[in-house]
C-alpha atoms as a PDB file:
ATOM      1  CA  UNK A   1      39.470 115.504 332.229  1.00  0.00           C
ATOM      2  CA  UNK A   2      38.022 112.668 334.308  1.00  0.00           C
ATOM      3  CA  UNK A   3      37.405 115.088 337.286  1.00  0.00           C
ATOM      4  CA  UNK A   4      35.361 116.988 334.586  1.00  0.00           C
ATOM      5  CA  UNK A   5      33.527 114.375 333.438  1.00  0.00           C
ATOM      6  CA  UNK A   6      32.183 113.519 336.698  1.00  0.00           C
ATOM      7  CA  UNK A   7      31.157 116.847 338.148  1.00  0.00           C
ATOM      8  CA  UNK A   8      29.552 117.656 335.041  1.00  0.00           C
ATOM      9  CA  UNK A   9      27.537 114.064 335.256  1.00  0.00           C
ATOM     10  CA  UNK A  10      27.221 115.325 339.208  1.00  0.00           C
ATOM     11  CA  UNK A  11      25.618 118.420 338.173  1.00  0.00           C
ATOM     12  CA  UNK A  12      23.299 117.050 335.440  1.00  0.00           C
ATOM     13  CA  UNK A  13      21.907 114.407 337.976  1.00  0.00           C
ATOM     14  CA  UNK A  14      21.494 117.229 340.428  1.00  0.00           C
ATOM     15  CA  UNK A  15      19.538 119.434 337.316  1.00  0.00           C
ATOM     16  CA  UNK A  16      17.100 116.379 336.683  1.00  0.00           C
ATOM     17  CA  UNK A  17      16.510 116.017 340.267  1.00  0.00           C
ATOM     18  CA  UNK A  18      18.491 113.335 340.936  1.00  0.00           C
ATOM     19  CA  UNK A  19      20.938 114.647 343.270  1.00  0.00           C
ATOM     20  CA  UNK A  20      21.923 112.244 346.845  1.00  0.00           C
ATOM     21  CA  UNK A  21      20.285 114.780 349.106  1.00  0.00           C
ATOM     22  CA  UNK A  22      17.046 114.911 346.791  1.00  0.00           C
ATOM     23  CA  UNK A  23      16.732 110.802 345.973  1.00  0.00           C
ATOM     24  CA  UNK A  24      16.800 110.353 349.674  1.00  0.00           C
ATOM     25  CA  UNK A  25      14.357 112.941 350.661  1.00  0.00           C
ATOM     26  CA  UNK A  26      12.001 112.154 347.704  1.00  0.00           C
ATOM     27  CA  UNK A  27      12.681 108.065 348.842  1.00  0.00           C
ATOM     28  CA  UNK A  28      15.031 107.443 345.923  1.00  0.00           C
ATOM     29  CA  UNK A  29      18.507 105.935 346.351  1.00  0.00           C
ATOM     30  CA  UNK A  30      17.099 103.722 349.205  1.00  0.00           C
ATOM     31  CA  UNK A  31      15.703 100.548 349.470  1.00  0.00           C
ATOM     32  CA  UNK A  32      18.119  98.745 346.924  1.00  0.00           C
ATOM     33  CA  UNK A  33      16.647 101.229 344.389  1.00  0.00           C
ATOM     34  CA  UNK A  34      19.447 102.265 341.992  1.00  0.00           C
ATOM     35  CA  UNK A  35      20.399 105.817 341.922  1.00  0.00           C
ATOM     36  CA  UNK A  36      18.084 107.447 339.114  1.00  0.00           C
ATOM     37  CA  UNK A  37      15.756 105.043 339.341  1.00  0.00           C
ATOM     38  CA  UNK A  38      11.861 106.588 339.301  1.00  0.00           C
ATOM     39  CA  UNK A  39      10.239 103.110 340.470  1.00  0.00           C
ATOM     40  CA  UNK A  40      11.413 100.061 343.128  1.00  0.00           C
ATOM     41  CA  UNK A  41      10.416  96.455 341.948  1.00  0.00           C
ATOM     42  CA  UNK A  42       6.867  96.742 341.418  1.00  0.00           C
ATOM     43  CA  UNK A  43       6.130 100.162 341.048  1.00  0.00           C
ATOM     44  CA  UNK A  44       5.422 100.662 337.330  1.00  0.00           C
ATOM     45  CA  UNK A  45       2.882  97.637 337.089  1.00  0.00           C
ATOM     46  CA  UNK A  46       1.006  99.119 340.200  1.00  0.00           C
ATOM     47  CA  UNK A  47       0.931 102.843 338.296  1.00  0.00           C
ATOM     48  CA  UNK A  48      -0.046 101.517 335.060  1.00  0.00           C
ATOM     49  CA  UNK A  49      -2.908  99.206 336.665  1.00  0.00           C
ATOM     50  CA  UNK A  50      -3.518 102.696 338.839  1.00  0.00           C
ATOM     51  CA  UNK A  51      -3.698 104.684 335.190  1.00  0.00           C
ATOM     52  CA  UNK A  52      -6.105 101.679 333.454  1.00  0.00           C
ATOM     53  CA  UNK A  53      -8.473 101.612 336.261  1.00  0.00           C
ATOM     54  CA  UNK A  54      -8.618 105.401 335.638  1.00  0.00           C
ATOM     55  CA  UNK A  55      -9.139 105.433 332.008  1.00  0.00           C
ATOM     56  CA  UNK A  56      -8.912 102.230 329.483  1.00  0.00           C
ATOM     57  CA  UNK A  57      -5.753 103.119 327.772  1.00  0.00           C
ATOM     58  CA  UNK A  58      -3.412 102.522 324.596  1.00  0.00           C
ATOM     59  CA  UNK A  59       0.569 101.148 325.624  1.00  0.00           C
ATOM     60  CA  UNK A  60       1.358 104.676 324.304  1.00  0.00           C
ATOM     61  CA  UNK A  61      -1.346 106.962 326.083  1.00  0.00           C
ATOM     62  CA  UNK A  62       0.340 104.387 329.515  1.00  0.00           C
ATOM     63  CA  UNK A  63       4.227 106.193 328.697  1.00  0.00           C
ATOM     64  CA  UNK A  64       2.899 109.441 328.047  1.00  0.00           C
ATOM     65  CA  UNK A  65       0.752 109.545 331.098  1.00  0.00           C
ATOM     66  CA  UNK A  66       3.805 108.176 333.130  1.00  0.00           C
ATOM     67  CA  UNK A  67       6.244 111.074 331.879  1.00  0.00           C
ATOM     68  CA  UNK A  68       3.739 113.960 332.358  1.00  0.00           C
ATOM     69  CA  UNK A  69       3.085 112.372 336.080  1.00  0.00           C
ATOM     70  CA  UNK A  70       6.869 112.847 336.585  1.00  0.00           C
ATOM     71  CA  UNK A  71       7.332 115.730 334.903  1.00  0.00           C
ATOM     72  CA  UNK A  72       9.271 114.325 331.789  1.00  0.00           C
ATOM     73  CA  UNK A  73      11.931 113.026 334.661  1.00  0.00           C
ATOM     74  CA  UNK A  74      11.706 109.703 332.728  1.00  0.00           C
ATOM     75  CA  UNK A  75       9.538 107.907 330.664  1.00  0.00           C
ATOM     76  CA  UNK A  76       9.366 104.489 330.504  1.00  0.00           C
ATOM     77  CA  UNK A  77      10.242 102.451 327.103  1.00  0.00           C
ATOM     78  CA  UNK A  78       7.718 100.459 325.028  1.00  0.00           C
ATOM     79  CA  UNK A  79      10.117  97.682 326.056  1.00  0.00           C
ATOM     80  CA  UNK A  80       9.427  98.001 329.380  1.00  0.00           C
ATOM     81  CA  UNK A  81       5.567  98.757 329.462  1.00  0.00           C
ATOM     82  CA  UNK A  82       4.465  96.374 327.086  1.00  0.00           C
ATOM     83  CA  UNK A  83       6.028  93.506 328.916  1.00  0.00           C
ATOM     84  CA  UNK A  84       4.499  94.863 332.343  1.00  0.00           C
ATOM     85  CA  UNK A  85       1.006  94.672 330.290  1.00  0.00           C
ATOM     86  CA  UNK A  86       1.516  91.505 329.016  1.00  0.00           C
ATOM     87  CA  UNK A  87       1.805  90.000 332.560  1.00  0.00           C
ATOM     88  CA  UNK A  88      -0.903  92.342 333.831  1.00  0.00           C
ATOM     89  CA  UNK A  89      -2.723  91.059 331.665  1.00  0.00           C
ATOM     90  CA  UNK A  90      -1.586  86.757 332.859  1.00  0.00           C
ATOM     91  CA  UNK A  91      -1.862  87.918 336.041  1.00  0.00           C
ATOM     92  CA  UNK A  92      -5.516  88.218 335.151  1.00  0.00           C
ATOM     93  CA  UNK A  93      -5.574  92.054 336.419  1.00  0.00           C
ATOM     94  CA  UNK A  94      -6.464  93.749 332.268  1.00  0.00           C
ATOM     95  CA  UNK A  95      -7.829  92.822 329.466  1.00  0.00           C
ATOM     96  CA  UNK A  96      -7.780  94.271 325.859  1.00  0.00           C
ATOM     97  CA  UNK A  97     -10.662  95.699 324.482  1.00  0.00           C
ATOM     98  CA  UNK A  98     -11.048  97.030 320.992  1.00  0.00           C
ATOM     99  CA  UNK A  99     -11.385 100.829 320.844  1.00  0.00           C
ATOM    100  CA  UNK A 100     -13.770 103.180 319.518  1.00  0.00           C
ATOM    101  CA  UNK A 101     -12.985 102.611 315.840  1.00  0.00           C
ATOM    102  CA  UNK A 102     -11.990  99.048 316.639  1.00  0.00           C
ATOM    103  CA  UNK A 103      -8.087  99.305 315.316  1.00  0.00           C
ATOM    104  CA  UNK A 104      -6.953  99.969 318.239  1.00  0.00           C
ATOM    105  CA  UNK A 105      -6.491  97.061 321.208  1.00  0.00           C
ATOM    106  CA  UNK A 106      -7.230  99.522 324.144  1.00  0.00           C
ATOM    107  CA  UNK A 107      -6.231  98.176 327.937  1.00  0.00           C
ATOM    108  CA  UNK A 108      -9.200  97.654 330.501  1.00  0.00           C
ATOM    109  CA  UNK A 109      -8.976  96.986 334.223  1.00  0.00           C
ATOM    110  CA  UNK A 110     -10.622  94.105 335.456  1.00  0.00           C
ATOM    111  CA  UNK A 111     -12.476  92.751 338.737  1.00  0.00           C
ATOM    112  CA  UNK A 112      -9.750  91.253 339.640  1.00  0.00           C
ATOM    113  CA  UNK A 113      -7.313  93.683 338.922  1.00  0.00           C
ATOM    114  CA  UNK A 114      -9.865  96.202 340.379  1.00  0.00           C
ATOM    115  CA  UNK A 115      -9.456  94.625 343.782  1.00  0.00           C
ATOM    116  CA  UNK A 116      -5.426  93.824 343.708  1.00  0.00           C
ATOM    117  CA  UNK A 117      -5.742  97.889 343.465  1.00  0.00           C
ATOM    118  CA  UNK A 118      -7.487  97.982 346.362  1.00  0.00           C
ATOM    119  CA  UNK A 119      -5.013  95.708 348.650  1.00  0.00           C
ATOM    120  CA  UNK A 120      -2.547  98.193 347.101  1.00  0.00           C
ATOM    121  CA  UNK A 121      -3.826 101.580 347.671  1.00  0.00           C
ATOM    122  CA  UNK A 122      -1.419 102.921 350.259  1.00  0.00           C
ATOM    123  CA  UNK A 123       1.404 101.398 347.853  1.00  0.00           C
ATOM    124  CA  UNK A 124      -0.081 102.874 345.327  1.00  0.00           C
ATOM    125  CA  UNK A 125      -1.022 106.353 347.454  1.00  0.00           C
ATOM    126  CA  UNK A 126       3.173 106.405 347.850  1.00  0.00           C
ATOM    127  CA  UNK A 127       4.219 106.010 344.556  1.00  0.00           C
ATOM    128  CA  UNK A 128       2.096 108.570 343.178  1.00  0.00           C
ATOM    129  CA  UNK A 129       2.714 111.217 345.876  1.00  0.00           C
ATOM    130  CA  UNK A 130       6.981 110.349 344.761  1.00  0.00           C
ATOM    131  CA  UNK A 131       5.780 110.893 341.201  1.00  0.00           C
ATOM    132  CA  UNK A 132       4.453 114.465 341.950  1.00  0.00           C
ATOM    133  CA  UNK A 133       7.482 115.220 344.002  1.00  0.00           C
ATOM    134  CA  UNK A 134       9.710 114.212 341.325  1.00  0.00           C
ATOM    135  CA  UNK A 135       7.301 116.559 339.220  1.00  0.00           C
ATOM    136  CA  UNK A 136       7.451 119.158 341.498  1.00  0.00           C
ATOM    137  CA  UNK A 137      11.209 118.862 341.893  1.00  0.00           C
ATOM    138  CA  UNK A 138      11.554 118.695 338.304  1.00  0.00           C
ATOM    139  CA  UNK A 139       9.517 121.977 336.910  1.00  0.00           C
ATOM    140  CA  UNK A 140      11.583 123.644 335.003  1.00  0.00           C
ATOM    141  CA  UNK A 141      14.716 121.758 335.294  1.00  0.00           C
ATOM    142  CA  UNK A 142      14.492 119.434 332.208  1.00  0.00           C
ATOM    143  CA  UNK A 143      11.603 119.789 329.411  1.00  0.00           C
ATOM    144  CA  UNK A 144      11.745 116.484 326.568  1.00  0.00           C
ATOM    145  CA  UNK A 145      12.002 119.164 324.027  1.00  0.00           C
ATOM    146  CA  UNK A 146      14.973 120.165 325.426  1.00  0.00           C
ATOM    147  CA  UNK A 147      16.887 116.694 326.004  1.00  0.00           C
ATOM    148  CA  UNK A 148      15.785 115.824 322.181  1.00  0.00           C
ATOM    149  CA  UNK A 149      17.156 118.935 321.122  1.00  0.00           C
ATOM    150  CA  UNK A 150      20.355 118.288 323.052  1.00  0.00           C
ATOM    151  CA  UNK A 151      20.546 114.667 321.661  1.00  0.00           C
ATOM    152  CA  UNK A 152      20.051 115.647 318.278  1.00  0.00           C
ATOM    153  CA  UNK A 153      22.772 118.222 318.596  1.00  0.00           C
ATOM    154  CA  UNK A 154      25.038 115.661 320.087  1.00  0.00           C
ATOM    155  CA  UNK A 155      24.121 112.961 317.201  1.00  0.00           C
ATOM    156  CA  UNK A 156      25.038 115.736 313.929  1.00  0.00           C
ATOM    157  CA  UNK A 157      28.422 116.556 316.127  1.00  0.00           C
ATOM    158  CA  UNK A 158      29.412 113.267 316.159  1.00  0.00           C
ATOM    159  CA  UNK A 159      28.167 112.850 312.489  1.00  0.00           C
ATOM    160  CA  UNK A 160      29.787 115.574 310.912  1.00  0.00           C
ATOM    161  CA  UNK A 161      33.139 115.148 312.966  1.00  0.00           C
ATOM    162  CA  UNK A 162      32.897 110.979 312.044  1.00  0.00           C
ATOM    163  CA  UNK A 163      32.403 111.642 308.291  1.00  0.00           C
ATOM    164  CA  UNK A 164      36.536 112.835 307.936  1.00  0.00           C
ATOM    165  CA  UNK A 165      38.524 115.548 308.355  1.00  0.00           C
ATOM    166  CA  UNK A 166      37.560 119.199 309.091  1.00  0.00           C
ATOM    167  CA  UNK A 167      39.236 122.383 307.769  1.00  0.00           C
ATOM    168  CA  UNK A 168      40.095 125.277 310.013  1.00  0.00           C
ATOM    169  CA  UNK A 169      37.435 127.283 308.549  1.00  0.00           C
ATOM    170  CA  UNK A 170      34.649 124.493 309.147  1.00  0.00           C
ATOM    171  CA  UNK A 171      36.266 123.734 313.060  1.00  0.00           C
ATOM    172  CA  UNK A 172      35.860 127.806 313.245  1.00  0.00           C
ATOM    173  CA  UNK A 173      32.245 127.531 311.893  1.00  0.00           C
ATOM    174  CA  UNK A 174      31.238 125.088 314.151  1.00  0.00           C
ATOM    175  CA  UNK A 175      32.530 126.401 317.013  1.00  0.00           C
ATOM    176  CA  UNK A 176      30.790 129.500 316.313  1.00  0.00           C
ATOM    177  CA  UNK A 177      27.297 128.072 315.762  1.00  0.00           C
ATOM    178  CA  UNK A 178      27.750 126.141 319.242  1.00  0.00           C
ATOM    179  CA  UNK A 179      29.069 129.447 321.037  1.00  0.00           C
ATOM    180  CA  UNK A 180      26.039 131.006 319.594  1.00  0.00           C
ATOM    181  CA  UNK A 181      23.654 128.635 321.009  1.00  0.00           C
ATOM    182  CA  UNK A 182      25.543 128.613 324.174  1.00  0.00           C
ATOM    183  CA  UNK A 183      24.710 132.537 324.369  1.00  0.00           C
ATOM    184  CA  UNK A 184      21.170 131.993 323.552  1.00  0.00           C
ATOM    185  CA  UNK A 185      20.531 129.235 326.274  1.00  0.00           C
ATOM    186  CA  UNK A 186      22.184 131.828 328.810  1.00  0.00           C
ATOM    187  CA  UNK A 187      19.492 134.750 327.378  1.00  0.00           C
ATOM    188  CA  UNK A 188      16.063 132.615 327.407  1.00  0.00           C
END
């Protein structure tokens, strides 16, 4: 069962993009990165500052913007991006700025931040170019819809099977529903 376990983990990586062979091509695995990891020490704050210079943007609009650049290969958690903001925003490099309808605390670049980007660019230049071959090396291999979908399949499993026993008609019911949407994955 172990042996399973870690092929299938193997082959998921590999699915995502996130096989050896691919990491090292794309720059990943290296450079005390962990394996997985989209971004070295550094990287996000430089993309996000990259993304607010672009465009004066929400936390949220930042994540989204992030997982579309990689293809939904990862997106990075409020609990990460907030925090980067927050010191973006010590650092002296954004500001917030109320929005159009003035709920809203939008994130603007400033001078200073504005010229850090420029010291940056070719750090900057790299990380994006990864990001679109992560993208590119991603297209079709994982869509979010698809890991939520999995995630909430995995979640009622473990719900149903956690509330007490099952009867032999209910294990055969289930079964059947998952065979079924095994077949259907195989026919799309």
């Amino acid at each position: 069962m172990h042996r399973f376990h870690q092929r299938f983990h193997r082959e998921r990586m590999a699915r995502h993009g996130f096989g050896w062979a691919e990491r090292e091509a794309r720059g990943f695995g290296r450079h005390g990165r962990r394996p997985g990891r989209v971004f070295g020490q550094g990287d996000l704050r430089l993309v996000l500052l990259k993304l607010i210079a672009d465009k004066p943007s929400h936390g949220y609009e930042l994540i989204k913007a992030v997982e579309e650049a990689v293809g939904g290969a990862y997106a990075p958690s409020p609990g990460v991006v907030y925090p980067t903001l927050t010191l973006l925003e010590d650092m002296g490099y954004v500001r917030q700025q109320p929005d159009a309808d003035g709920a809203k605390k939008l994130y603007a670049i400033t001078p200073e931040g504005e010229a850090h980007l420029g010291e940056q660019a070719k750090a900057v230049e790299a990380i994006l170019d990864r990001m679109a071959e992560v993208a590119a090396a991603n297209r079709g291999r994982s869509a979010p819809q698809v890991l939520r979908a999995m995630q909430n399949l995995n979640t009622a499993l473990r719900y149903r099977l956690g509330r007490g026993p099952v009867t032999e008609a209910q294990v055969q019911a289930i079964a059947a529903a998952l065979d079924a949407a095994a077949r259907a994955v195989e026919d799309a």
